[in-house]
Every structure is written in C-alpha cells, then in structure tokens.
Protein backbone atom coordinates (compact mmCIF):
# COMPACT_ATOMS: atom_id res chain seq x y z
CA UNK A 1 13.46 -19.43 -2.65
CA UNK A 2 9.58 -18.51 -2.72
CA UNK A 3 7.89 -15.77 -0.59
CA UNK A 4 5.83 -19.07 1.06
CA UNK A 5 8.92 -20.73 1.84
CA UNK A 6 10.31 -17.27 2.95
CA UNK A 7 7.18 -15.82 4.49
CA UNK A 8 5.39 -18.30 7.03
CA UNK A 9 2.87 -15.63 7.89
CA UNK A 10 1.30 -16.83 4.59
CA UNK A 11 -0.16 -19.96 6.54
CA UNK A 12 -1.52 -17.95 9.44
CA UNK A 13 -2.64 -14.51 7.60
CA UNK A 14 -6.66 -14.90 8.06
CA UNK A 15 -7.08 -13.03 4.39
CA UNK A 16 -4.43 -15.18 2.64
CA UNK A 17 -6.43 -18.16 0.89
CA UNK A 18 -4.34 -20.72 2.53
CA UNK A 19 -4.01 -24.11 1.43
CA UNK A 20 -4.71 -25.57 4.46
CA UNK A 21 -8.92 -26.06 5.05
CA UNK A 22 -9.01 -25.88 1.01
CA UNK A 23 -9.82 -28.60 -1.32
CA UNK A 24 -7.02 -30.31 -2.50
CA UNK A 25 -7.57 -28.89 -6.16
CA UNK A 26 -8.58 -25.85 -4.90
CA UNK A 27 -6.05 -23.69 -6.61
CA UNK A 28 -7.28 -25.00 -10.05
CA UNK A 29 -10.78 -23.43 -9.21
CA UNK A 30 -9.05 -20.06 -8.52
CA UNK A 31 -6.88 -20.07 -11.47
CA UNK A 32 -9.93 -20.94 -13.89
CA UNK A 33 -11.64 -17.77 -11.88
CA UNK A 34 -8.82 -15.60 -12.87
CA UNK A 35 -8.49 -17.18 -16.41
CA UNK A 36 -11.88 -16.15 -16.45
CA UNK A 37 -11.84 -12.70 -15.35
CA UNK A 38 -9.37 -11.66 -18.41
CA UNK A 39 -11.12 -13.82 -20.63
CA UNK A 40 -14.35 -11.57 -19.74
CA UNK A 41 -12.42 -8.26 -20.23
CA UNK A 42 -11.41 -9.43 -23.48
CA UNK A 43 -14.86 -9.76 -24.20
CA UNK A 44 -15.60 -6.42 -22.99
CA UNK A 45 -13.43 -4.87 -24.86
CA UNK A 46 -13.64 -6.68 -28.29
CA UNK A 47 -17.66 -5.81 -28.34
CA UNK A 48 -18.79 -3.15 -29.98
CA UNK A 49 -21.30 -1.16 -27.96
CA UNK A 50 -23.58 0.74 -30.06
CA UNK A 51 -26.47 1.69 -27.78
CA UNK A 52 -26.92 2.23 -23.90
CA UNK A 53 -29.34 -0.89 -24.23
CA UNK A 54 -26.66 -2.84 -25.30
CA UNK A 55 -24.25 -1.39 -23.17
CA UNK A 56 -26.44 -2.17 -20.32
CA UNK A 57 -27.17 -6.10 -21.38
CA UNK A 58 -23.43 -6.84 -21.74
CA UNK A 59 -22.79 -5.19 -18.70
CA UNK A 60 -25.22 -7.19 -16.67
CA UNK A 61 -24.20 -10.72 -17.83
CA UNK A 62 -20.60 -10.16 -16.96
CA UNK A 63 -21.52 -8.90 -13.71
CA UNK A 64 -23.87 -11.92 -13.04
CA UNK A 65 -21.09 -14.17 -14.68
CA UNK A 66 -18.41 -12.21 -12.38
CA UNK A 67 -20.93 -12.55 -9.14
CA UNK A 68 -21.41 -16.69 -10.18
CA UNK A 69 -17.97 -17.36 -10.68
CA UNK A 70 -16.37 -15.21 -7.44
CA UNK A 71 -19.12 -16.95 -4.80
CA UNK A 72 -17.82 -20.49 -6.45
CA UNK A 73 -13.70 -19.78 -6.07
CA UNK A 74 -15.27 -18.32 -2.67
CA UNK A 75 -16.98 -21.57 -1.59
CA UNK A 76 -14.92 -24.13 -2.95
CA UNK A 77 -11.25 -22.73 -3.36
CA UNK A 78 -10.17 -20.35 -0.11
CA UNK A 79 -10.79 -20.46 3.32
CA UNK A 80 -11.19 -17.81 6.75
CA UNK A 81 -11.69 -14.48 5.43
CA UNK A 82 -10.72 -14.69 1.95
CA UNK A 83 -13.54 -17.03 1.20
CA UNK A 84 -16.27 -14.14 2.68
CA UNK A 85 -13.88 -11.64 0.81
CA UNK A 86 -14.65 -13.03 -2.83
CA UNK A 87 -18.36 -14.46 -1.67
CA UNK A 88 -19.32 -11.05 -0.74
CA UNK A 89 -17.44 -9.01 -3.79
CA UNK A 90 -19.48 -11.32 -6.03
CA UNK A 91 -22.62 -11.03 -4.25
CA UNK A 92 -22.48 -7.58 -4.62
CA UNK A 93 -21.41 -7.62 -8.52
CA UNK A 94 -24.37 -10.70 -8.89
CA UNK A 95 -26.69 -7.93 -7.40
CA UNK A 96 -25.38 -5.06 -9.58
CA UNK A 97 -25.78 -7.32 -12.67
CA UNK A 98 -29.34 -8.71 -11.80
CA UNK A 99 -30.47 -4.90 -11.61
CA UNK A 100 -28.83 -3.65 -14.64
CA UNK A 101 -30.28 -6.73 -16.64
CA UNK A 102 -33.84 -6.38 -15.38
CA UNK A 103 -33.71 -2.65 -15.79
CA UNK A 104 -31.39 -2.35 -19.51
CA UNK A 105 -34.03 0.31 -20.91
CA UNK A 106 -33.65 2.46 -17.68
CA UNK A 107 -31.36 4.94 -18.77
CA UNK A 108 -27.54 5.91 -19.82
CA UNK A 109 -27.36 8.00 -16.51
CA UNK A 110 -28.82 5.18 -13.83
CA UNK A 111 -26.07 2.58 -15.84
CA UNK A 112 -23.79 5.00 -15.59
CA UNK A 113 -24.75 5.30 -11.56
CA UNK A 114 -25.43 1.64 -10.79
CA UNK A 115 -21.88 0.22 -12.50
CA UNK A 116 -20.00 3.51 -10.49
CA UNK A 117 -21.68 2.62 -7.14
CA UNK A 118 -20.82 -0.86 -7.58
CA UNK A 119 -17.26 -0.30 -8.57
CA UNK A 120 -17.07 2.17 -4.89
CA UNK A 121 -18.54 -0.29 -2.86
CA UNK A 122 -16.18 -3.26 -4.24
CA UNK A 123 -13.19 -0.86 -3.98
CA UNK A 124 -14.29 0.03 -0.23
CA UNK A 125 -14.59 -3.69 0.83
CA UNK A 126 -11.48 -4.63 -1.03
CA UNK A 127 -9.63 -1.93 1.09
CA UNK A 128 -10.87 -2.55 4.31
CA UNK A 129 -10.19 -6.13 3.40
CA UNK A 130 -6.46 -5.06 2.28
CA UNK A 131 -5.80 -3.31 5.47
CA UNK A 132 -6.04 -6.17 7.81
CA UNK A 133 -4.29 -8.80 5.63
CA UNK A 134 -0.51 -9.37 5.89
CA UNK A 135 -0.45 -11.16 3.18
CA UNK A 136 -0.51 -9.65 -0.30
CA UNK A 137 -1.91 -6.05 1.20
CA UNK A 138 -0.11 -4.27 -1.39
CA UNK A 139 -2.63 -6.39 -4.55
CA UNK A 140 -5.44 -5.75 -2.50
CA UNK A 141 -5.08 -2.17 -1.93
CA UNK A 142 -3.98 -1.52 -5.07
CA UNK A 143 -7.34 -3.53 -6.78
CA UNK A 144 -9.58 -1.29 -3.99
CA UNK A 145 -7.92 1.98 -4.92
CA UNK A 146 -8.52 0.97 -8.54
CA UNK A 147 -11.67 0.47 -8.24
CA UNK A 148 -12.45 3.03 -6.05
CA UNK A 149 -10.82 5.69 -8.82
CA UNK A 150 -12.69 4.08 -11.66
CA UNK A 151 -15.74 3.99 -9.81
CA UNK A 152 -15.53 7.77 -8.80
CA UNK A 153 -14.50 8.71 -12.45
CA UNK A 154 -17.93 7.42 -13.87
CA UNK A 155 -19.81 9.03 -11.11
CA UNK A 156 -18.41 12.66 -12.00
CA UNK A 157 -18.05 12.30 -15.68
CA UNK A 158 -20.49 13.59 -18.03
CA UNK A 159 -23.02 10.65 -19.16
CA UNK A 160 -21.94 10.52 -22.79
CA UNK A 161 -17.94 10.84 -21.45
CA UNK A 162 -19.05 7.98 -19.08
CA UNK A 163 -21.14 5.35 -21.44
CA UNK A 164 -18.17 5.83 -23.71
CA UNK A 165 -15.74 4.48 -20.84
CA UNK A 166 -17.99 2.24 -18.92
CA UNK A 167 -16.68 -1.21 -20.89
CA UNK A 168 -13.50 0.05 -20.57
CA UNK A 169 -13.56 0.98 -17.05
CA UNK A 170 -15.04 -2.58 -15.90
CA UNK A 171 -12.78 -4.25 -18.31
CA UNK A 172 -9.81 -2.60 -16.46
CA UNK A 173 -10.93 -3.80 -13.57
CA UNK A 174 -11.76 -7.80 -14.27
CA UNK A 175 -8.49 -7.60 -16.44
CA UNK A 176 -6.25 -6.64 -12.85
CA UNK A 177 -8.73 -8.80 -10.37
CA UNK A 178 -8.02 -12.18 -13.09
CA UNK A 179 -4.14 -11.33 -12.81
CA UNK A 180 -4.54 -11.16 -8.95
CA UNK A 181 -6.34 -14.02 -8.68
CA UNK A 182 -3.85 -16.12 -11.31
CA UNK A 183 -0.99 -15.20 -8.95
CA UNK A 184 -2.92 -16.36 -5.99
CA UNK A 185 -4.09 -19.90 -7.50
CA UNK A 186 0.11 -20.15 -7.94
CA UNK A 187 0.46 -19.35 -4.40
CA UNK A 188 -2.42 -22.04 -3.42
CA UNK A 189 -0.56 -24.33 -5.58
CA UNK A 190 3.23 -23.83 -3.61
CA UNK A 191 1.22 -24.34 -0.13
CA UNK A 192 -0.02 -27.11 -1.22
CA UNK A 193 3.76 -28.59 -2.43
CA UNK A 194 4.89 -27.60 0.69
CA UNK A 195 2.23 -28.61 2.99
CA UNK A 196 2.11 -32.29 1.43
C-alpha cells in the first residue's frame, strides 16, 4: 500500500504539492526539475575549477539555471504553499546567481560570502517551510539543515579551504534537492492515479 493511499493528510497538507489544482502533467515538470538538479551537480563536480573567476562564472549559471528552473516547477507543477516554497527558493538562488555573474572578478572572499549567505537563507526558508508541513517534514528539514550546515561551513572556513569546497558544497546540495524533488514528482504522479 502507498503512504498516499495510507496517509490522506497528503491531499490536505498546504506544503504537500498536491495533485489536485496542478496541471494534469504536472508531475513530469517536477521530475525533469529534479532530473535536472543532479544533472547540474554532475556538472559541478566533473568541471575543473582552476581560478576564482571561473569558479565564480560556473557558479552563477547554475544558480540562474537553478533560480529558472525552481520558479517554472513552482508555477506550473505544485500548488498552495509549495508553489511559493520553490518560487521563492529560486528567486533567491536567480538573485544569488545574477550577482555572482555580474560581479565574477570581485573576489574569492565575496564568492565565498555571497554562495554561504545564499545557502543560510535557502536553508532558513526551507526550515520554516519544513516545520509547518505534515507532509514530508522530515525531507524538508533535513534539505534546510543541510543547507544551513554547508552554508555556515563556507562562511567560517578559511577562503582558500572554502573556494576549494564551494563546487562541492553546492553540488551536495542540488544533488539532495533533485532526489527530493524526483520522489515528489512520484508522489504527484500516485495522486494523480488515485484522484482520476
């Protein structure tokens, strides 16, 4: 038996991305967003980084490809407070991206700073978020505490200790947020069965 068929608070819970108020194929947008997400990590992790510059360029265009691709599964894949959820956690990566792009000669230390604050503020939202969900609270507190720790760990690490984690650290967490999301574009999909 599944947790939906099991669990009928999934329907009602206002941060669960229901099926109901969705698109009918709105579960395929999510699951390319998650697909996505690890694909980008990959990415992250396969490149070599050679120079803060660089470091700062890749960084930027996944964020802004991160930011793009959360406000879309936002807008046309969940609904209540899951949509604002993802719209807003993108937003805020879009934002972090857009600065480190226009600014990639600014420094090791402000990358270091701007990719640590943004990494705190996502894990803060995606905690407060967590707390008043009933469904799937334990992902979403475990995706805010992980980006909470990884965002602290660049903030008090020594800039050289820190540009040599920073792909890692962001590849960690697209790599858990894609898994998350995969599991929840299943769960869209069994709502959907059993609402139709």
């Amino acid at each position: 038996m599944t947790t939906s068929q099991t669990d009928p608070s999934a329907f009602t819970d206002p941060l669960a991305p229901p099926y109901l108020g969705s698109p009918p194929l709105g579960w395929g947008w999510v699951l390319a967003y998650g697909l996505l997400l690890i694909a980008v990590a990959v990415v992250v992790i396969a490149t070599p980084l050679v120079a803060s510059f660089t470091t700062g360029l890749l960084i930027g265009f996944v964020l802004c490809v991160y930011g793009v691709a959360a406000i879309a599964a936002g807008i046309h894949s969940l609904s209540t407070r899951a949509r604002w959820t993802e719209i807003l956690l993108g937003a805020i990566g879009l934002l972090a991206g857009l600065y480190v792009l226009f600014n990639p000669v600014a420094g090791a230390i402000t990358l270091v700073w701007a990719i640590g604050a943004w990494l705190l503020i996502s894990g803060g939202f995606e905690i407060a978020f967590a707390l008043k969900a009933r469904h799937d609270k334990g992902w979403r507190l475990f995706l805010g505490v992980l980006d909470l720790v990884l965002g602290a760990l660049l903030l008090v690490s020594s800039v050289p200790t820190a540009i040599g984690f920073l792909a890692i650290m962001v590849a960690i967490s697209f790599f858990m947020r894609g898994v998350f999301m995969i599991a929840v574009a299943f769960g869209l999909r069994k709502l959907g069965k059993l609402a139709g």
